[in-house]
PDB file of N, CA and C in Angstrom:
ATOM      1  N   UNK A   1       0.850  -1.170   0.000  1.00  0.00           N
ATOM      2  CA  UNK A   1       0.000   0.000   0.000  1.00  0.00           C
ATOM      3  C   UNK A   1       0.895   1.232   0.000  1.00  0.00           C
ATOM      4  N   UNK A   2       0.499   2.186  -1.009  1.00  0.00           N
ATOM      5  CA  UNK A   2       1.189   3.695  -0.601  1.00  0.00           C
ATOM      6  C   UNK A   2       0.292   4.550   0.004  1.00  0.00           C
ATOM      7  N   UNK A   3       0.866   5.274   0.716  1.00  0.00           N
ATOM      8  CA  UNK A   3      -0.001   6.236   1.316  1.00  0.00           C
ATOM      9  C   UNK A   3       0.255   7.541   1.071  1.00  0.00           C
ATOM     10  N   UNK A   4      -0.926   8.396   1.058  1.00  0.00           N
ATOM     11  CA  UNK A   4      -0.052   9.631   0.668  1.00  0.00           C
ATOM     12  C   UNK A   4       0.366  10.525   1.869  1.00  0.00           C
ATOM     13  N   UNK A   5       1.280  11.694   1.501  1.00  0.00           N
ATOM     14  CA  UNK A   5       1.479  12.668   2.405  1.00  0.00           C
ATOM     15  C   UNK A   5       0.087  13.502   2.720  1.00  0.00           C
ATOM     16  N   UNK A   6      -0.964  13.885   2.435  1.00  0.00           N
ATOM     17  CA  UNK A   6      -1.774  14.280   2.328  1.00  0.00           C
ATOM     18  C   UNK A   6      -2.740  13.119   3.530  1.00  0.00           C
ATOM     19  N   UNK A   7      -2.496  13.907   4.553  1.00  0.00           N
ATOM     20  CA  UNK A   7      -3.393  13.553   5.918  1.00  0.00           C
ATOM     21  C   UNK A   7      -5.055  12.697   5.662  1.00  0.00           C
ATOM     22  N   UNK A   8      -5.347  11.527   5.915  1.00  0.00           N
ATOM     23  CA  UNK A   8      -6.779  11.127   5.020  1.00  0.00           C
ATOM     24  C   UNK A   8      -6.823  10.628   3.638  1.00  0.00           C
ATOM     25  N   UNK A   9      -5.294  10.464   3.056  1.00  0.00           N
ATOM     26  CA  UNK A   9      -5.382   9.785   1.858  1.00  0.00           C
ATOM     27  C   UNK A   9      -4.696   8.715   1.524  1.00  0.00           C
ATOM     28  N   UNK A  10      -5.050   7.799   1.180  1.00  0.00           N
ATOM     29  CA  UNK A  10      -4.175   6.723   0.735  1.00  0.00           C
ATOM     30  C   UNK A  10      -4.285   5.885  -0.553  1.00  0.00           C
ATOM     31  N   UNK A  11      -3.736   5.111  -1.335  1.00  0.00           N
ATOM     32  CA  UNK A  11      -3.314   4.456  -2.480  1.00  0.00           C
ATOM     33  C   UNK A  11      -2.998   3.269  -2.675  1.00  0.00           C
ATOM     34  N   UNK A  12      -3.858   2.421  -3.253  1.00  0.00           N
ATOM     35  CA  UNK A  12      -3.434   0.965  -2.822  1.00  0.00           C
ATOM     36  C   UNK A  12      -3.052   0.203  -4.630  1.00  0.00           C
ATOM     37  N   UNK A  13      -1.779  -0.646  -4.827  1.00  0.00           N
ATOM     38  CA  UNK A  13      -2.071  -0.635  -5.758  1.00  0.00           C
ATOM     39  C   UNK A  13      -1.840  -2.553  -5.871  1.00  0.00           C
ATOM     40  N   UNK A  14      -1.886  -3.024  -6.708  1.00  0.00           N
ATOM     41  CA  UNK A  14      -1.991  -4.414  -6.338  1.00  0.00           C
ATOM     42  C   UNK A  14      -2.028  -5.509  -7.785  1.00  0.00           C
ATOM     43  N   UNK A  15      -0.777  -6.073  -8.038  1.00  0.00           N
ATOM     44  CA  UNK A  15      -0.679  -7.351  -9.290  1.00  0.00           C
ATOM     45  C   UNK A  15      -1.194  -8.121  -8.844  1.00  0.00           C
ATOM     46  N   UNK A  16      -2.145  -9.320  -8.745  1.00  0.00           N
ATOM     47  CA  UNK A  16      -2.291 -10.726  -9.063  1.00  0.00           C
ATOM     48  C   UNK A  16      -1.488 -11.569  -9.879  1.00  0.00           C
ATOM     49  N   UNK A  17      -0.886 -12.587  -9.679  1.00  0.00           N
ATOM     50  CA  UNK A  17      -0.146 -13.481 -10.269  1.00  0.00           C
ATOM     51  C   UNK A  17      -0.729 -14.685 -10.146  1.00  0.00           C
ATOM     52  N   UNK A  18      -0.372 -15.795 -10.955  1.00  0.00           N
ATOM     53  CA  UNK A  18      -1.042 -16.969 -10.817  1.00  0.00           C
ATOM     54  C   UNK A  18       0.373 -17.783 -10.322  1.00  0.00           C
ATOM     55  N   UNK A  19       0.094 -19.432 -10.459  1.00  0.00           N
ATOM     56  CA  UNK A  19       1.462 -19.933 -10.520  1.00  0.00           C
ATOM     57  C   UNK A  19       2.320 -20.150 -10.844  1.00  0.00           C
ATOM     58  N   UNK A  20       2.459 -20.115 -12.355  1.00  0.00           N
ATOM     59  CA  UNK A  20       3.202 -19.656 -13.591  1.00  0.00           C
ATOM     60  C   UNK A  20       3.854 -18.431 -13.326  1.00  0.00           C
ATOM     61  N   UNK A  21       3.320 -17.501 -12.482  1.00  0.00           N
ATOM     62  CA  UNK A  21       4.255 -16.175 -12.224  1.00  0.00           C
ATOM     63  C   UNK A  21       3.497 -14.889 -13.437  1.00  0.00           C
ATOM     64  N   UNK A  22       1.980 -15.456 -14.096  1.00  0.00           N
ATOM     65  CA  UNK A  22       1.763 -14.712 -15.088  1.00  0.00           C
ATOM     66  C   UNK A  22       0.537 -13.599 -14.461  1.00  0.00           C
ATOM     67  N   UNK A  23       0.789 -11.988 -14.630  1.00  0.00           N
ATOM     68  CA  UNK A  23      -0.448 -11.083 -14.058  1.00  0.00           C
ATOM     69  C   UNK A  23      -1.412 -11.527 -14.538  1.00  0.00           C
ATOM     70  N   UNK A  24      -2.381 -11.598 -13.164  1.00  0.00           N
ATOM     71  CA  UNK A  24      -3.573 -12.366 -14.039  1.00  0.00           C
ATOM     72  C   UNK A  24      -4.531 -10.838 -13.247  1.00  0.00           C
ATOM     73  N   UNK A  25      -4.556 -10.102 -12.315  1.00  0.00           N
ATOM     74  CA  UNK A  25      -5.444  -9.243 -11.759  1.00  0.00           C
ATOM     75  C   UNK A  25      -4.510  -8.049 -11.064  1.00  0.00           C
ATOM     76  N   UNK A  26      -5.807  -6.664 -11.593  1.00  0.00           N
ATOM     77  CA  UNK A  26      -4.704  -5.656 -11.117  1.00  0.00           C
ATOM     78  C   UNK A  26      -5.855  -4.777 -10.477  1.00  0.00           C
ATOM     79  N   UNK A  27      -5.609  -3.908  -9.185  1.00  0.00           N
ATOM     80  CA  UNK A  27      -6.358  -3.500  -8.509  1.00  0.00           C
ATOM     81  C   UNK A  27      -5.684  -2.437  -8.405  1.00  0.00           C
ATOM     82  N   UNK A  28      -6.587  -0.969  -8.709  1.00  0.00           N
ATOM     83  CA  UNK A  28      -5.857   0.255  -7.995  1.00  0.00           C
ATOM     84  C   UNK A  28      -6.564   1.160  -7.366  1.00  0.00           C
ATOM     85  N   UNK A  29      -6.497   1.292  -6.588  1.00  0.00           N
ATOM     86  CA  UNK A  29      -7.958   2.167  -5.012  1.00  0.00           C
ATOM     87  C   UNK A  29      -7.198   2.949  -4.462  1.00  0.00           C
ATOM     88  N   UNK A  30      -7.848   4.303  -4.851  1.00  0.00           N
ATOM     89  CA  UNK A  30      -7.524   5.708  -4.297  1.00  0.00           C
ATOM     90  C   UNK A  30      -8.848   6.024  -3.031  1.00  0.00           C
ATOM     91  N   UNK A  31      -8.277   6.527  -2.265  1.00  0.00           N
ATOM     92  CA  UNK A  31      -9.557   7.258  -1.044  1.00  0.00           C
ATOM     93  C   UNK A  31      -8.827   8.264  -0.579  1.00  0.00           C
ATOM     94  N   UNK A  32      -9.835   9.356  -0.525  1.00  0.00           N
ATOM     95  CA  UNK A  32      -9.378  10.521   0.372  1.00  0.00           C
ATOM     96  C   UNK A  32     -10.601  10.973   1.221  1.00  0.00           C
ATOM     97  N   UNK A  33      -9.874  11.562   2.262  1.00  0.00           N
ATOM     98  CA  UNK A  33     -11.106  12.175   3.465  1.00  0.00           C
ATOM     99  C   UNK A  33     -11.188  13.619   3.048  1.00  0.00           C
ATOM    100  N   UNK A  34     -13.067  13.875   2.791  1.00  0.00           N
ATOM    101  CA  UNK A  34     -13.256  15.083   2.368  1.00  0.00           C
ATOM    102  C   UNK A  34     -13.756  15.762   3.447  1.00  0.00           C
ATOM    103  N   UNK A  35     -13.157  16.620   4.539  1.00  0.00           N
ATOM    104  CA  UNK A  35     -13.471  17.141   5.665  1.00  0.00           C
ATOM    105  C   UNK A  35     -13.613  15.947   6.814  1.00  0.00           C
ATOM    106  N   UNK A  36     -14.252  16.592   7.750  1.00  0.00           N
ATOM    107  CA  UNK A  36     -14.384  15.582   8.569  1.00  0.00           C
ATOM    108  C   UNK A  36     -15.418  14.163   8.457  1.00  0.00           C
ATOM    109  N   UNK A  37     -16.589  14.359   7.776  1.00  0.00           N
ATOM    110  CA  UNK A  37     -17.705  13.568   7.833  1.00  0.00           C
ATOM    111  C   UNK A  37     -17.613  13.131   6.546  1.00  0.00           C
ATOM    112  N   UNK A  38     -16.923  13.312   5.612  1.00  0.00           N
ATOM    113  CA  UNK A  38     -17.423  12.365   4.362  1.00  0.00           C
ATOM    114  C   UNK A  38     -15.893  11.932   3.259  1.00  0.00           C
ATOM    115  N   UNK A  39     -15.760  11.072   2.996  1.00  0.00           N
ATOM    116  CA  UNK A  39     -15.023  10.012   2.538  1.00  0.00           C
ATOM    117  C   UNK A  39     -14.956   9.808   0.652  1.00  0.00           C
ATOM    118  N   UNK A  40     -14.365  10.028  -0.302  1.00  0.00           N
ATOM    119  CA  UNK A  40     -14.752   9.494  -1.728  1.00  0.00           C
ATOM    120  C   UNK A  40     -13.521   8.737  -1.969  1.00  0.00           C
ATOM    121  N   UNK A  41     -13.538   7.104  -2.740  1.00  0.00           N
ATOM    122  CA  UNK A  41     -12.786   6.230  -3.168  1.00  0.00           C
ATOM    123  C   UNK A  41     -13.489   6.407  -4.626  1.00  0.00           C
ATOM    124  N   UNK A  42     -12.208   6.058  -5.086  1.00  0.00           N
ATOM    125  CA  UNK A  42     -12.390   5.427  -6.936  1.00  0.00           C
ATOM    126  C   UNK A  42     -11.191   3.964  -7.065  1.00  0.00           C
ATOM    127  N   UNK A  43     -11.616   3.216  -7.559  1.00  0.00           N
ATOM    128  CA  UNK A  43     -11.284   1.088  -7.859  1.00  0.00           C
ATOM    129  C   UNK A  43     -11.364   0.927  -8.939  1.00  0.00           C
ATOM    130  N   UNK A  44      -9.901   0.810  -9.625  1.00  0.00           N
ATOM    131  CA  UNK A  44     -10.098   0.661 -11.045  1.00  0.00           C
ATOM    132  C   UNK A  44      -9.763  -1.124 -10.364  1.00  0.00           C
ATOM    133  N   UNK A  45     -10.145  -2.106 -10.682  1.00  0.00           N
ATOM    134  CA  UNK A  45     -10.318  -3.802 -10.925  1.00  0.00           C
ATOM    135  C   UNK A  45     -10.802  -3.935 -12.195  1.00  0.00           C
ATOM    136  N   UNK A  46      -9.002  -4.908 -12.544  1.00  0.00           N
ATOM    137  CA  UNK A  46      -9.123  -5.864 -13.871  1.00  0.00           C
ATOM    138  C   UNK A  46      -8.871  -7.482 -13.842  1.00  0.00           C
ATOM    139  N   UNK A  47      -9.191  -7.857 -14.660  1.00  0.00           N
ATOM    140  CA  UNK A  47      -9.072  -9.302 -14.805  1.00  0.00           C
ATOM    141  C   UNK A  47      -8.065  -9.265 -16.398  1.00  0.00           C
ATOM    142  N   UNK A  48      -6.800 -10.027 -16.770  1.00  0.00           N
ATOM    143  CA  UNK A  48      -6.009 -10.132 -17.651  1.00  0.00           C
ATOM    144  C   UNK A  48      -5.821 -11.344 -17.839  1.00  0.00           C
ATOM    145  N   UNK A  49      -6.335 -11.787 -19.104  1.00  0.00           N
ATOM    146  CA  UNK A  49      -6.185 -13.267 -19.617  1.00  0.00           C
ATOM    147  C   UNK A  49      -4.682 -13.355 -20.227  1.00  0.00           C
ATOM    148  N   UNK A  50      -4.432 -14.536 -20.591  1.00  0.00           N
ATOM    149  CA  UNK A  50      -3.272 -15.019 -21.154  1.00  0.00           C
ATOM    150  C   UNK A  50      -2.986 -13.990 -21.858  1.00  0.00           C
ATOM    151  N   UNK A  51      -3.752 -14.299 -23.414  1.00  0.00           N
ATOM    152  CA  UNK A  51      -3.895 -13.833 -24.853  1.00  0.00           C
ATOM    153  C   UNK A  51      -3.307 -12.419 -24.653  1.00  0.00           C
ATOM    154  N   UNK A  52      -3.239 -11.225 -23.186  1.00  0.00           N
ATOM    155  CA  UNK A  52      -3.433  -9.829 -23.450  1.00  0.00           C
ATOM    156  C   UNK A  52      -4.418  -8.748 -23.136  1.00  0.00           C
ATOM    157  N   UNK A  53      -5.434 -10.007 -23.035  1.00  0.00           N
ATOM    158  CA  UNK A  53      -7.041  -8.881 -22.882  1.00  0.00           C
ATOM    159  C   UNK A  53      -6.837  -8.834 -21.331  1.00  0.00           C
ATOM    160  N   UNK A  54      -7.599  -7.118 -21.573  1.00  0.00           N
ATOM    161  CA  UNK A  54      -8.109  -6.813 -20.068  1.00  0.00           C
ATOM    162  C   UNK A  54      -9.551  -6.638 -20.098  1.00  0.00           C
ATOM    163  N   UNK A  55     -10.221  -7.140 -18.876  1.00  0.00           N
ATOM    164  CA  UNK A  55     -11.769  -7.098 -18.941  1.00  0.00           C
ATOM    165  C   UNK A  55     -11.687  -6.097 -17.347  1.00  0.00           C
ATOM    166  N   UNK A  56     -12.651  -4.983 -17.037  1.00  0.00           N
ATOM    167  CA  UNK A  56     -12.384  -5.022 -15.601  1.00  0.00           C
ATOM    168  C   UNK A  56     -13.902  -3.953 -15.214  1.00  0.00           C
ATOM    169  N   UNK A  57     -13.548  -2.817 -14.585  1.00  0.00           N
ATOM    170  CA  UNK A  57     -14.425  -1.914 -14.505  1.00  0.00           C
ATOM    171  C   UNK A  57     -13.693  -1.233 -13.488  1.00  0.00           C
ATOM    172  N   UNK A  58     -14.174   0.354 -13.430  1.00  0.00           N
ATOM    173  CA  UNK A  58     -14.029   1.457 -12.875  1.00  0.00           C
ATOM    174  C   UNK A  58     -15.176   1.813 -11.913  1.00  0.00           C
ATOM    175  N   UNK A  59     -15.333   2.143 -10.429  1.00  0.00           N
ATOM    176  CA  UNK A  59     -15.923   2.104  -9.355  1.00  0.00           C
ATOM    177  C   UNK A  59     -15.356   3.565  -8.603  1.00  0.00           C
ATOM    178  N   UNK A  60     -16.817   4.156  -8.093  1.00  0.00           N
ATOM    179  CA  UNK A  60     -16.427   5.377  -7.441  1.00  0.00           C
ATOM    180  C   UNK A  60     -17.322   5.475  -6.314  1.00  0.00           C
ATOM    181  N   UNK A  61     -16.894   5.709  -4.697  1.00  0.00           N
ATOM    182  CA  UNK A  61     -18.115   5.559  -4.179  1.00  0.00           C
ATOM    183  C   UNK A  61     -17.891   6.815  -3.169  1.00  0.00           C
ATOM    184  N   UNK A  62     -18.679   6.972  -2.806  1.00  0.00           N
ATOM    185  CA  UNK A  62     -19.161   8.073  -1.651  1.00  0.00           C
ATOM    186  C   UNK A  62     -19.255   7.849  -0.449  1.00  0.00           C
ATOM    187  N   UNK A  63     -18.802   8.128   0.705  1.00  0.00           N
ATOM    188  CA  UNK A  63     -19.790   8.116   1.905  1.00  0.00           C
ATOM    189  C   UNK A  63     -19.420   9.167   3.251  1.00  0.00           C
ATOM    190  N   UNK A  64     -20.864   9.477   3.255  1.00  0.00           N
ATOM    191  CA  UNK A  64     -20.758  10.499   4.221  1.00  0.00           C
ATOM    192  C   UNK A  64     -21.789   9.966   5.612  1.00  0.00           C
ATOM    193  N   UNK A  65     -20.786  10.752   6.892  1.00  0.00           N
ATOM    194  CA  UNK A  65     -21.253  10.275   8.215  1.00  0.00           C
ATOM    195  C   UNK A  65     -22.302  11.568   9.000  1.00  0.00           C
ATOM    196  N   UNK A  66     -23.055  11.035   9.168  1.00  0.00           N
ATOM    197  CA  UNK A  66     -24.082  12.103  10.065  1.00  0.00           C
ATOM    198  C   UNK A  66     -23.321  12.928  11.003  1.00  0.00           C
ATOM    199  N   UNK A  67     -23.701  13.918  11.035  1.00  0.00           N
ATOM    200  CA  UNK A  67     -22.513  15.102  11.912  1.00  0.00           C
ATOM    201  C   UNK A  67     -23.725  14.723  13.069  1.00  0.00           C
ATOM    202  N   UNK A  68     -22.684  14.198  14.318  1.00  0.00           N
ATOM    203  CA  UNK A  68     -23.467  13.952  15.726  1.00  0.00           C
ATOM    204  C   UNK A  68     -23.437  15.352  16.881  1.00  0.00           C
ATOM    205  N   UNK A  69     -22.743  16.049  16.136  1.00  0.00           N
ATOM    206  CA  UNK A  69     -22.497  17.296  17.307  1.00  0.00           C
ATOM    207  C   UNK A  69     -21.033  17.303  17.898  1.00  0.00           C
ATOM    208  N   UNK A  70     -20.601  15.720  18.500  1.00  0.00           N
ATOM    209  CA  UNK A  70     -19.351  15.319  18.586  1.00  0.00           C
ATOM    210  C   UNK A  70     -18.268  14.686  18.122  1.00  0.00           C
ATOM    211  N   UNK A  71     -17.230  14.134  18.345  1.00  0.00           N
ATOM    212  CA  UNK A  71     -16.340  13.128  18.066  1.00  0.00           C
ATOM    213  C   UNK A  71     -16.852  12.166  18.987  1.00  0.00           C
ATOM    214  N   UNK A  72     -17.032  10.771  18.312  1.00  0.00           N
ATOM    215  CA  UNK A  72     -17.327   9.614  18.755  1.00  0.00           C
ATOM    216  C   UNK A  72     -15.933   9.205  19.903  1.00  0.00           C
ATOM    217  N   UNK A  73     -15.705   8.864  21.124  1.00  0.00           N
ATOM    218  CA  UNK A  73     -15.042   8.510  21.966  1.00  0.00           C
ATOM    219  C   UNK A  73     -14.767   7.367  22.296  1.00  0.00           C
ATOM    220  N   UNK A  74     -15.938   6.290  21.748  1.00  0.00           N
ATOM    221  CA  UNK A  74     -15.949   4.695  22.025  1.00  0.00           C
ATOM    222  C   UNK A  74     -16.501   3.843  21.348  1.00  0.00           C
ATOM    223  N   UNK A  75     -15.565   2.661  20.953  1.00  0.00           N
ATOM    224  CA  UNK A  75     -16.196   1.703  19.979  1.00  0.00           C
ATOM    225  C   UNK A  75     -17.681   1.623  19.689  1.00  0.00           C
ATOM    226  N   UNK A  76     -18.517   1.895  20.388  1.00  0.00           N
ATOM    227  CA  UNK A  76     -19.992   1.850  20.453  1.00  0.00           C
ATOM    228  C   UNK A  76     -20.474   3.094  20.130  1.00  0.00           C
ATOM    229  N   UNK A  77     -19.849   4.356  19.993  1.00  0.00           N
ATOM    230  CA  UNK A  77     -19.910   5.243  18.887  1.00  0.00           C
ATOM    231  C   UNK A  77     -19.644   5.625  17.973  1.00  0.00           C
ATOM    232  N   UNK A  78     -18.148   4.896  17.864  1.00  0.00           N
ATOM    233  CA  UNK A  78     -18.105   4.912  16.387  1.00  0.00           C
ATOM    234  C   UNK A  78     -18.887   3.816  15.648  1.00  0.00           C
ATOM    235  N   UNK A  79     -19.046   2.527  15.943  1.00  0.00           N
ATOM    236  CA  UNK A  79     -19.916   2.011  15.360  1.00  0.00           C
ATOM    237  C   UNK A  79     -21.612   2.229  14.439  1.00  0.00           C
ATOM    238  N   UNK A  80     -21.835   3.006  15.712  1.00  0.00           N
ATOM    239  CA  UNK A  80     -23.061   4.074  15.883  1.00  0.00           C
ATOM    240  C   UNK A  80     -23.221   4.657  14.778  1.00  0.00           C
ATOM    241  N   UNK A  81     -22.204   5.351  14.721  1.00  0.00           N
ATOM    242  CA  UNK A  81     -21.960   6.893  13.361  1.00  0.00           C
ATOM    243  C   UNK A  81     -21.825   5.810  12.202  1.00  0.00           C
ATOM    244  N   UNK A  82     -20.940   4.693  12.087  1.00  0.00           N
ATOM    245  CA  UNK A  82     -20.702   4.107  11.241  1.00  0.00           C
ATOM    246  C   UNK A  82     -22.186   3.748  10.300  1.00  0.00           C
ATOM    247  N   UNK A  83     -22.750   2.898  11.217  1.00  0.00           N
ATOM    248  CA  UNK A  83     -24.271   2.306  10.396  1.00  0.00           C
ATOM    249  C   UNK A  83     -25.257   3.302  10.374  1.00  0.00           C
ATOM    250  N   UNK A  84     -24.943   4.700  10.517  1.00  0.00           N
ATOM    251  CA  UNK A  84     -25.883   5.762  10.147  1.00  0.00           C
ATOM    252  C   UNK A  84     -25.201   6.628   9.142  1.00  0.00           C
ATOM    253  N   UNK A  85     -24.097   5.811   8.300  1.00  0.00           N
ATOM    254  CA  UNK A  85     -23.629   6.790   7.279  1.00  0.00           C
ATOM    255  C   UNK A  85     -24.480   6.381   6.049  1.00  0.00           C
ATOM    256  N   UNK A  86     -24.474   7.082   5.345  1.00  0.00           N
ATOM    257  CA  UNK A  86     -25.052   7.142   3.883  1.00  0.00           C
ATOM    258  C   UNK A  86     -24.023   7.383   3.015  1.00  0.00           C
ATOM    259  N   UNK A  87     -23.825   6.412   1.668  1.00  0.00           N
ATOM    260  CA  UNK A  87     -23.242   6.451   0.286  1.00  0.00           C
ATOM    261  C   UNK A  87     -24.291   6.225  -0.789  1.00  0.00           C
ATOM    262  N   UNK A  88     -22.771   6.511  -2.174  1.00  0.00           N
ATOM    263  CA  UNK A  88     -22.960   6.312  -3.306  1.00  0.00           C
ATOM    264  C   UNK A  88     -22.465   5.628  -3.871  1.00  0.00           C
ATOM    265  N   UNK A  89     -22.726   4.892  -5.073  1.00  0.00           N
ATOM    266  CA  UNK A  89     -21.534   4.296  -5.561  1.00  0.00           C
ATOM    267  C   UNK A  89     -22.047   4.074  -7.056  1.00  0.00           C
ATOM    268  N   UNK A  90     -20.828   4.517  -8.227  1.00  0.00           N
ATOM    269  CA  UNK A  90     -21.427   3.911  -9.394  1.00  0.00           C
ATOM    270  C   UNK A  90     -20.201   3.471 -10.251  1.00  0.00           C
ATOM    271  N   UNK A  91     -20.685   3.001 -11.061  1.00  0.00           N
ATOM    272  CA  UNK A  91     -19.770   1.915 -12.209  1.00  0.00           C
ATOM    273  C   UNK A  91     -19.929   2.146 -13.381  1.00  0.00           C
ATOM    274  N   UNK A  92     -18.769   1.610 -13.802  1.00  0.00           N
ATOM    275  CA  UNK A  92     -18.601   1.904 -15.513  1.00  0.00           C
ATOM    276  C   UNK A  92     -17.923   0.328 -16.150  1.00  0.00           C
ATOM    277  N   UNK A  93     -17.649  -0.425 -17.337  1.00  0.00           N
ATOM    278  CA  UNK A  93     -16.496  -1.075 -17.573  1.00  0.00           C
ATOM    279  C   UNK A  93     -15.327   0.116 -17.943  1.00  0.00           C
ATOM    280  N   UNK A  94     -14.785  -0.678 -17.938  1.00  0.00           N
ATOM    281  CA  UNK A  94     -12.664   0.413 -18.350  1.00  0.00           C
ATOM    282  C   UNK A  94     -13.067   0.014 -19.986  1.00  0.00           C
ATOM    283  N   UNK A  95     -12.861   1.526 -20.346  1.00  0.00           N
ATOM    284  CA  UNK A  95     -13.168   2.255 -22.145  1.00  0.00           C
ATOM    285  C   UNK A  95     -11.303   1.213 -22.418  1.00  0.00           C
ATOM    286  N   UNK A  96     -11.562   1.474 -23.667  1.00  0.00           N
ATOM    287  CA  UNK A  96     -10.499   1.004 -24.358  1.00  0.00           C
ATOM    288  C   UNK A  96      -8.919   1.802 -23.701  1.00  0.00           C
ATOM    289  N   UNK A  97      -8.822   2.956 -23.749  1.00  0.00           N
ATOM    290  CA  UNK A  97      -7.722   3.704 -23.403  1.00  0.00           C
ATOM    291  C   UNK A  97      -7.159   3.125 -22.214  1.00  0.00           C
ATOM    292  N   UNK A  98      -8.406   2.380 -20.961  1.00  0.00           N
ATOM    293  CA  UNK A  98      -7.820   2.450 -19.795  1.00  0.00           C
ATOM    294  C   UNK A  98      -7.403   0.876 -19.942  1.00  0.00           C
ATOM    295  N   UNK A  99      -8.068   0.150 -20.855  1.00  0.00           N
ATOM    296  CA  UNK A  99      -7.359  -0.892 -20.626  1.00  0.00           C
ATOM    297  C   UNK A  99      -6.165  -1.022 -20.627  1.00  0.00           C
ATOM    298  N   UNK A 100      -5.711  -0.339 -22.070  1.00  0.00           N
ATOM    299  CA  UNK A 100      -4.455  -0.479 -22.179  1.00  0.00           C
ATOM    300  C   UNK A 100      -3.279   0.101 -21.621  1.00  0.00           C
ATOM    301  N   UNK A 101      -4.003   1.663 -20.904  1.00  0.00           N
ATOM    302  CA  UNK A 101      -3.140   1.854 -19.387  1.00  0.00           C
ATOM    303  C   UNK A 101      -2.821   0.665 -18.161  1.00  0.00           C
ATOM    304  N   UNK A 102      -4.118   0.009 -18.134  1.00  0.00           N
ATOM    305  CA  UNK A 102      -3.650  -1.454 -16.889  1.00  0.00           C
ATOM    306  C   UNK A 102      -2.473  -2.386 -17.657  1.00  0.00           C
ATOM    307  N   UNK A 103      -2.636  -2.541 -18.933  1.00  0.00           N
ATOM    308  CA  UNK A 103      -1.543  -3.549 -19.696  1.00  0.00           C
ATOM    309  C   UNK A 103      -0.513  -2.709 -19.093  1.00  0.00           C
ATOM    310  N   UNK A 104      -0.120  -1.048 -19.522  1.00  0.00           N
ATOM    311  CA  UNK A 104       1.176  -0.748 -19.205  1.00  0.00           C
ATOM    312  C   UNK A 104       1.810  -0.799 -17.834  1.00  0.00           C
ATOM    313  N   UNK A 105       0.777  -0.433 -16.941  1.00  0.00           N
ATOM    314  CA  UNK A 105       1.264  -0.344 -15.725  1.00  0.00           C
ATOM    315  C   UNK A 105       1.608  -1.694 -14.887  1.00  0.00           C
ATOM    316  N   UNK A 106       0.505  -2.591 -15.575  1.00  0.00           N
ATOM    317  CA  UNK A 106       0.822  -4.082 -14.947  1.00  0.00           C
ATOM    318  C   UNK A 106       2.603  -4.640 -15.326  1.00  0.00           C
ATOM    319  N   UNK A 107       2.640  -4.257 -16.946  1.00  0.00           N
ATOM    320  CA  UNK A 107       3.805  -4.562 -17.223  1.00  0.00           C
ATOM    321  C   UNK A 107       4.962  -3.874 -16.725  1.00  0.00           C
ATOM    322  N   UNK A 108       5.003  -2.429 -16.616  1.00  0.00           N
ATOM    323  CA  UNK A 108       5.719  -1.824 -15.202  1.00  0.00           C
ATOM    324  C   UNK A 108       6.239  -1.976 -14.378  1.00  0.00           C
ATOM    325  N   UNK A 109       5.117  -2.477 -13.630  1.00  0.00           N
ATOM    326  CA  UNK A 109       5.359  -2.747 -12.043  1.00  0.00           C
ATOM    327  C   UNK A 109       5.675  -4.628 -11.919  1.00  0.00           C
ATOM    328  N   UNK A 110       5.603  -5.515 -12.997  1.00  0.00           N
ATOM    329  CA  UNK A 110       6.188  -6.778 -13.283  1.00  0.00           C
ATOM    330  C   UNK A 110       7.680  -6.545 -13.256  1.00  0.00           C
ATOM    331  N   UNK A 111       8.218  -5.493 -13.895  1.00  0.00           N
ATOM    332  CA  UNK A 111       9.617  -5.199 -14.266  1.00  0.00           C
ATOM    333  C   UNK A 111      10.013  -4.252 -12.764  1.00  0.00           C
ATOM    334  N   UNK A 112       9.321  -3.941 -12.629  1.00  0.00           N
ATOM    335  CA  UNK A 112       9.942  -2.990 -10.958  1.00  0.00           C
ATOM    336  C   UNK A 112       9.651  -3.851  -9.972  1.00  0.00           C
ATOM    337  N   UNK A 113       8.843  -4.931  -9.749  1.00  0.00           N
ATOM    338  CA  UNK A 113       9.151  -5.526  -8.820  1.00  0.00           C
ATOM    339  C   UNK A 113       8.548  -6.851  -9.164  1.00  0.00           C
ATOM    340  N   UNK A 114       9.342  -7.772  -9.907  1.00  0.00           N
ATOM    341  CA  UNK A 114       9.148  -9.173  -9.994  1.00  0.00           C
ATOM    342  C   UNK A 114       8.655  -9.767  -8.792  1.00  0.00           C
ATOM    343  N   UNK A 115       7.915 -11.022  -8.671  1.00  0.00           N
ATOM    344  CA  UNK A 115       7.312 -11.645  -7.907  1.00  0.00           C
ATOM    345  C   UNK A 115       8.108 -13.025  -7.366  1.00  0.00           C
TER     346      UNK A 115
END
């Protein structure tokens, strides 16, 4: 995982390999904290067959926490705030361009850090 310098944000990025040692899945999830009460991630997830092809989709979601007046102090409030948050979330498949951004970057990061 990278994280960023930016307090509330982090970067996750992630090859799948099979046993052959061949990328078979590539995951990349951005989240940042937008103020105190609300949260937005975007998940690009692919699937990469033998042949070259990437199949995957692009994911963006939302969620924001009910402003209680306070900061939650104990597991049983944050929990609290937790199951009274409200999101969004919507989807796309990955357009042609981005596939072939996951080919490059998969192949990239194969060469920067073999498995």
């Amino acid at each position: 995982m990278v994280k960023s310098r930016v307090r509330g944000s982090e970067r996750e990025i992630v090859v799948s390999v099979d046993a052959q040692g061949r990328a078979v899945g590539y995951l990349d999830r951005a989240s940042s904290q937008k103020g105190m009460l609300a949260r937005i991630g975007a998940t690009f997830l692919a699937v990469l067959d033998a042949q070259g092809g990437v199949q995957g989709s692009w994911m963006q979601t939302t969620v924001t926490y009910p402003d209680s007046g306070k900061s939650p102090v104990d597991l049983a409030a944050l929990k609290a705030l937790r199951e009274r948050a409200t999101g969004s979330q919507s989807s796309r498949p990955l357009e042609a361009g981005e596939q072939r951004k996951v080919r490059q970057l998969v192949t990239f990061l194969r060469k920067r850090c073999p498995a």
